[in-house]
C-alpha atoms as a PDB file:
ATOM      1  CA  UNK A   1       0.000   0.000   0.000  1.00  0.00           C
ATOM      2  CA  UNK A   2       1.426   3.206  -0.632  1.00  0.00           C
ATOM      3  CA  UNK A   3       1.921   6.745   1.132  1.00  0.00           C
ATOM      4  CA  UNK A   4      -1.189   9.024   0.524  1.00  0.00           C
ATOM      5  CA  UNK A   5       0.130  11.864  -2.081  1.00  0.00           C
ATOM      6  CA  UNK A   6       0.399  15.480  -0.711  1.00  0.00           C
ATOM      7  CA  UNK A   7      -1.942  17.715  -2.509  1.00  0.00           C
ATOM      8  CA  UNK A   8      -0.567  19.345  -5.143  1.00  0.00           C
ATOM      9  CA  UNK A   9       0.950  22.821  -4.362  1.00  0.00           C
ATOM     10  CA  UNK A  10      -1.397  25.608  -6.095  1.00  0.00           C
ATOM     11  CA  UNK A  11      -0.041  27.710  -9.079  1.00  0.00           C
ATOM     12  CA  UNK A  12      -0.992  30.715  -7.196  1.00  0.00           C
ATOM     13  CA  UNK A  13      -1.634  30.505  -3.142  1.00  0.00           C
ATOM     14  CA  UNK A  14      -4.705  31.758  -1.396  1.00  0.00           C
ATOM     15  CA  UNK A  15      -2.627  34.512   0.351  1.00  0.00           C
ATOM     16  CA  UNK A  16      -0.673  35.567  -2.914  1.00  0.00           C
ATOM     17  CA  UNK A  17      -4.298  35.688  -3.972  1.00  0.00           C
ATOM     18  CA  UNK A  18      -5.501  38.065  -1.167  1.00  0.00           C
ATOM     19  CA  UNK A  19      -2.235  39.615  -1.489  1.00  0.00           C
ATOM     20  CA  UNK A  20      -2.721  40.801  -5.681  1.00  0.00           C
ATOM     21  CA  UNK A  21      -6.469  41.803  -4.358  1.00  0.00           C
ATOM     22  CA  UNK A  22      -5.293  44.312  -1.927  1.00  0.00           C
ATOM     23  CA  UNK A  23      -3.042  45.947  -4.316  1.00  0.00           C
ATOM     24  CA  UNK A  24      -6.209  46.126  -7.293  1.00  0.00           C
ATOM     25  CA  UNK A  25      -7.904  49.606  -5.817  1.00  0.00           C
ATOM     26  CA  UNK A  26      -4.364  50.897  -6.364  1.00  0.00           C
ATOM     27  CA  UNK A  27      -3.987  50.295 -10.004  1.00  0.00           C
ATOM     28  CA  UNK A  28      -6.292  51.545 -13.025  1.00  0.00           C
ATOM     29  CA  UNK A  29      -6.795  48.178 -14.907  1.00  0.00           C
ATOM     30  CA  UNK A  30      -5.622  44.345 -14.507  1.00  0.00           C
ATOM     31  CA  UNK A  31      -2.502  45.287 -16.657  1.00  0.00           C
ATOM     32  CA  UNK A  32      -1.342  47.770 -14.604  1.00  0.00           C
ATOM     33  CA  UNK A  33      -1.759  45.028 -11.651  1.00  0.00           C
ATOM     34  CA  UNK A  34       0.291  42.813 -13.731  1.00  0.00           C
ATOM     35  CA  UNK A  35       4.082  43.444 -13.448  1.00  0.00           C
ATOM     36  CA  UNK A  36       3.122  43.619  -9.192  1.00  0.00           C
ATOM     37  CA  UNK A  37       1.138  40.069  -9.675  1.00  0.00           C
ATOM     38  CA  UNK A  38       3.768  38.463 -11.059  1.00  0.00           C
ATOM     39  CA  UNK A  39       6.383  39.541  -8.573  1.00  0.00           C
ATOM     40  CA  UNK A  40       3.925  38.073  -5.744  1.00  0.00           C
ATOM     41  CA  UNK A  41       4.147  35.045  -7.781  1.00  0.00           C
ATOM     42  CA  UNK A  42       7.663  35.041  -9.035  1.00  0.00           C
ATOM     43  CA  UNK A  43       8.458  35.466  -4.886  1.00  0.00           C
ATOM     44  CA  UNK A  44       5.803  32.374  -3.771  1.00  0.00           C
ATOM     45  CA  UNK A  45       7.502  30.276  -6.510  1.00  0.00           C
ATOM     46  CA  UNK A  46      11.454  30.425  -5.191  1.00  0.00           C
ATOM     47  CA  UNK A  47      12.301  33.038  -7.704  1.00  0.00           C
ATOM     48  CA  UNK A  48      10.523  31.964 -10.817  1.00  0.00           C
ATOM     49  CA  UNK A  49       7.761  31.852 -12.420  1.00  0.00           C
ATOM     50  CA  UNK A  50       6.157  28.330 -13.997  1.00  0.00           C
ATOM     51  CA  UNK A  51       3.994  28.656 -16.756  1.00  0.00           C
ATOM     52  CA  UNK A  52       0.751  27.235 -14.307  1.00  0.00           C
ATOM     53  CA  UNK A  53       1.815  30.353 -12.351  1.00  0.00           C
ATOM     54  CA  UNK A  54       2.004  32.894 -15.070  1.00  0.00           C
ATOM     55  CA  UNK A  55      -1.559  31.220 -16.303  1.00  0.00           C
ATOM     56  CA  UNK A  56      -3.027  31.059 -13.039  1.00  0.00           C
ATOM     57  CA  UNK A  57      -2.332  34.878 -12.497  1.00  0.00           C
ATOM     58  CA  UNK A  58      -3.187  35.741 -15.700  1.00  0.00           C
ATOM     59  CA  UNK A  59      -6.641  33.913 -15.203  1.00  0.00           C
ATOM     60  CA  UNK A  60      -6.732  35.738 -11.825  1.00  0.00           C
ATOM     61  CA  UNK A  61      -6.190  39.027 -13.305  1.00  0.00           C
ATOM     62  CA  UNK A  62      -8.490  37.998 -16.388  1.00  0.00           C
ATOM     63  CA  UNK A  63      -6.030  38.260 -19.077  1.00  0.00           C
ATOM     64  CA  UNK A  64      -4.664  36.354 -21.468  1.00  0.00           C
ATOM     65  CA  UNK A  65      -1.567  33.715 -21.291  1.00  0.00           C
ATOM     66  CA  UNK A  66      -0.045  35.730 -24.156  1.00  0.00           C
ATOM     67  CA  UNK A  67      -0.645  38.773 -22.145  1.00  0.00           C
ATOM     68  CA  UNK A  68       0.800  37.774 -19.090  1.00  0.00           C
ATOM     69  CA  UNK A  69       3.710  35.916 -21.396  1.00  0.00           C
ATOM     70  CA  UNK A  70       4.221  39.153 -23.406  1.00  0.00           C
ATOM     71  CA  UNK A  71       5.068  40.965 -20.219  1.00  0.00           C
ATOM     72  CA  UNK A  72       7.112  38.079 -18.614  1.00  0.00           C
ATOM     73  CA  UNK A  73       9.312  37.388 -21.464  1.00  0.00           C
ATOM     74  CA  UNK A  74      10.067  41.607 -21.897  1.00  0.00           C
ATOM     75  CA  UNK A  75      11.252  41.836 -18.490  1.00  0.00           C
ATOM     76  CA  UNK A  76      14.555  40.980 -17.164  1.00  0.00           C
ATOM     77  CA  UNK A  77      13.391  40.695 -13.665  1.00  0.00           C
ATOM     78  CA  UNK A  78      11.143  38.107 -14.382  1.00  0.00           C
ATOM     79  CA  UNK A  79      12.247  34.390 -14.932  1.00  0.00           C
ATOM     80  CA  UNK A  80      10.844  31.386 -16.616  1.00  0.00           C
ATOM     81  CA  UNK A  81      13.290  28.902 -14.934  1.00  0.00           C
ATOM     82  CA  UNK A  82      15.058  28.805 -11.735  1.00  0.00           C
ATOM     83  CA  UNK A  83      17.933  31.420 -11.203  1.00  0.00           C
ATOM     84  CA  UNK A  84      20.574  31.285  -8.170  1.00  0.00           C
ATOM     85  CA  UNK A  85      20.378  33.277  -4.789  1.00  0.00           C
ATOM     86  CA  UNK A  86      22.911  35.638  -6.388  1.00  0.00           C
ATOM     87  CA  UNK A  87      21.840  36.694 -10.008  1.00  0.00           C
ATOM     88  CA  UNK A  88      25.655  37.878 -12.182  1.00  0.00           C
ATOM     89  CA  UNK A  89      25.009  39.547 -15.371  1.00  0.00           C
ATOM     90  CA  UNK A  90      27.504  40.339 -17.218  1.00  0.00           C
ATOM     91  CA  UNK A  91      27.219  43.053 -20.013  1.00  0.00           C
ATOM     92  CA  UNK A  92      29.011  42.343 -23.143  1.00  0.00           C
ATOM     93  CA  UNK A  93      27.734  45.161 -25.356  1.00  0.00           C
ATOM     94  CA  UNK A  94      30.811  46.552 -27.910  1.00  0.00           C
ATOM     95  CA  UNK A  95      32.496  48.620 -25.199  1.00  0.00           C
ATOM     96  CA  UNK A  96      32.673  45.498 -22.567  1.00  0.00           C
ATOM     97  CA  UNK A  97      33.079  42.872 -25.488  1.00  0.00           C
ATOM     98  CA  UNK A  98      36.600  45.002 -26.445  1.00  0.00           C
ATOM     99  CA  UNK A  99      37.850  45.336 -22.795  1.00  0.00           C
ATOM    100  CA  UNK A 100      37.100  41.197 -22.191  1.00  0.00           C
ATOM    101  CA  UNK A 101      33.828  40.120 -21.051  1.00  0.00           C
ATOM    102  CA  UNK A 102      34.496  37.365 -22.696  1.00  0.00           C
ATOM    103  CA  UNK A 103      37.085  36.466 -20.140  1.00  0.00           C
ATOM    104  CA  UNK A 104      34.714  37.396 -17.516  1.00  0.00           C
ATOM    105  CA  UNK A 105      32.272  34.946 -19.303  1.00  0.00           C
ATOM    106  CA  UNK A 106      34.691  32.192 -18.990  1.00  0.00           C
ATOM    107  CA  UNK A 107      35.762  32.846 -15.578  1.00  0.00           C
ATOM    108  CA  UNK A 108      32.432  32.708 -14.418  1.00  0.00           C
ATOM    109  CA  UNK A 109      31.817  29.586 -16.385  1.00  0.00           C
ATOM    110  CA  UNK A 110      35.212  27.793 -14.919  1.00  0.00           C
ATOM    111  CA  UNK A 111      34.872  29.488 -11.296  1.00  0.00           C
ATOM    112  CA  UNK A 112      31.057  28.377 -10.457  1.00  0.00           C
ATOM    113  CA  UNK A 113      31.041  25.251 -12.527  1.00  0.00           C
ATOM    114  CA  UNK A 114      27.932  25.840 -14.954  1.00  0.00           C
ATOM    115  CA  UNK A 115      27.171  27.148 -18.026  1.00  0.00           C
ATOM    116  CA  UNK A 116      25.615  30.710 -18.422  1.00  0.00           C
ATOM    117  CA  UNK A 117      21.950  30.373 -17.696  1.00  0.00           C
ATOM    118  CA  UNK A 118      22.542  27.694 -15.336  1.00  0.00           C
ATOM    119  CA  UNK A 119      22.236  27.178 -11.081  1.00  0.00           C
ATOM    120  CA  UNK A 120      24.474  26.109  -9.068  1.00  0.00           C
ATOM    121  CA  UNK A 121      24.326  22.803  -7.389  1.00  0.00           C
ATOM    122  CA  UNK A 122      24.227  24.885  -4.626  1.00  0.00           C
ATOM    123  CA  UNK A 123      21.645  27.049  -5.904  1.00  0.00           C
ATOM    124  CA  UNK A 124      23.911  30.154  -4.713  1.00  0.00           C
ATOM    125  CA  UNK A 125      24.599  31.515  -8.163  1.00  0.00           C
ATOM    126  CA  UNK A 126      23.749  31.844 -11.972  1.00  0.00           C
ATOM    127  CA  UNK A 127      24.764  33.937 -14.718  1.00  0.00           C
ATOM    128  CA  UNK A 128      24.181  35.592 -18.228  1.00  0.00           C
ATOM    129  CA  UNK A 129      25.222  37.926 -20.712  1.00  0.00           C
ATOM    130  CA  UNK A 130      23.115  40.699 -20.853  1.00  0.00           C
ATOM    131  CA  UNK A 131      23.229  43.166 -23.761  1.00  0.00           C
ATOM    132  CA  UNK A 132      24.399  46.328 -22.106  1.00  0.00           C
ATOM    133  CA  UNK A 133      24.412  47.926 -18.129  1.00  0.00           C
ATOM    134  CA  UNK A 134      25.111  51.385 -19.335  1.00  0.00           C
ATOM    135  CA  UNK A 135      28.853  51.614 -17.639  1.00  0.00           C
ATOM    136  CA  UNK A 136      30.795  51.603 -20.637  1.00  0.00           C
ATOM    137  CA  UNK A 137      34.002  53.784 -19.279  1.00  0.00           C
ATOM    138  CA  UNK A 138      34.089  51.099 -16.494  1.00  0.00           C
ATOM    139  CA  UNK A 139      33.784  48.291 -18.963  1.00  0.00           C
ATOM    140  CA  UNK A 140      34.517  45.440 -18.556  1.00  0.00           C
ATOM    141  CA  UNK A 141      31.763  45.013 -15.739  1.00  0.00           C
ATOM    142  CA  UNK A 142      28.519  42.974 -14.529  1.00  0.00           C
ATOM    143  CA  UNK A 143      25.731  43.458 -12.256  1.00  0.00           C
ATOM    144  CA  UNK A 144      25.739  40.841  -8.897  1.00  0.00           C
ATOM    145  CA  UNK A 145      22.200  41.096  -7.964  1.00  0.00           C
ATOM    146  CA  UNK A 146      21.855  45.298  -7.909  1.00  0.00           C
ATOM    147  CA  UNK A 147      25.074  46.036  -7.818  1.00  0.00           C
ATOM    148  CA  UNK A 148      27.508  47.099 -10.137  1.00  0.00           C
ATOM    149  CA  UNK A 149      31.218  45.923 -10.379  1.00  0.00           C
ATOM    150  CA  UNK A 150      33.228  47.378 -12.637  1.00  0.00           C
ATOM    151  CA  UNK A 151      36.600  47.717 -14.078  1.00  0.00           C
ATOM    152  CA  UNK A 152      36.452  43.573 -14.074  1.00  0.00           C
ATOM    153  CA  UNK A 153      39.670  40.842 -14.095  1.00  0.00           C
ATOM    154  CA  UNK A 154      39.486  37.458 -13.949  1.00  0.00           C
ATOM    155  CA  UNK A 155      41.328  38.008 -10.419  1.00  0.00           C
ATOM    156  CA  UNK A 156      38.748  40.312  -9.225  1.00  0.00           C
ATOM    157  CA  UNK A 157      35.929  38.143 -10.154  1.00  0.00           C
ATOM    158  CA  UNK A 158      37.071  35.146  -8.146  1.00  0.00           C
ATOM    159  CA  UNK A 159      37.505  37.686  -5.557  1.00  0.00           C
ATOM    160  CA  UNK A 160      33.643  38.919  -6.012  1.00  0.00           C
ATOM    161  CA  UNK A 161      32.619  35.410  -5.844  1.00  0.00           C
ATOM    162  CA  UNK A 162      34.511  34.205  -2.866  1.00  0.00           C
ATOM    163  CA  UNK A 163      32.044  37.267  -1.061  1.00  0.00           C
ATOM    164  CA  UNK A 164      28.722  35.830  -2.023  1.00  0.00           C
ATOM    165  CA  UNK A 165      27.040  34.004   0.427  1.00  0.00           C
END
């Protein structure tokens, strides 16, 4: 005989539920509640958002999956698959790209293990390139969660990564 099954965990919890209504009197229209809905959800969901989350707030909100995907896919913030604790992007625009991102790139590759757009085993990290961060005379540079580092080595990388909890 086997175990009874939990339930399955909801796209979208009763309290992130309640939580999205109590922010609706504050916004003009559903869309405008988007971008706050999904960071309810993106939070209740470890960081990411699952498409039966994006639907389920979508169908909350009464708009469309393509809506809702529209918006999620535009938006950096927002992620379709799981990211690490401490999110590295690295810009590798022209100015960057000349003063070695690439290096960076690889560093980050060889120093945590994965490939860009992977997690850690130990879900601490994960990392992409990201098409510019607007810090060209400090190039190159990346972003490790909000802030910036700039004026990047290989060296100072590892250095940047030994600090992240």
């Amino acid at each position: 005989m086997s175990e009874p099954q939990a339930a399955p965990r909801p796209a979208l919890s009763e309290d992130a539920k309640r939580r999205i209504d109590a922010l609706r009197r504050l916004y003009p229209t559903a869309r405008a509640l988007l971008l706050p809905a999904l960071h309810i959800a993106q939070r209740e969901n470890g960081g990411w958002l699952p498409e039966a989350a994006m639907i389920a707030v979508g169908a909350h909100l009464g708009l469309a999956p393509s809506e809702v995907m529209g918006v999620v896919t535009f938006y950096d913030l927002f992620h379709q698959k799981p990211v690490g604790r401490h999110r590295i992007r690295v810009c590798t625009n022209l100015s960057c790209a000349l003063r070695g991102s690439g290096e960076i790139m690889e560093t980050l590759g060889r120093e945590l293990g994965v490939g860009e757009d992977e997690v850690t085993p130990d879900g601490r990290c994960s990392y992409v390139h990201f098409e510019c961060l607007g810090s060209c005379d400090t190039a190159p540079m990346m972003m490790v969660d909000d802030d910036y580092q700039e004026n990047l080595t290989p060296a100072k990388v590892r250095d940047i990564l030994k600090g992240l909890g």
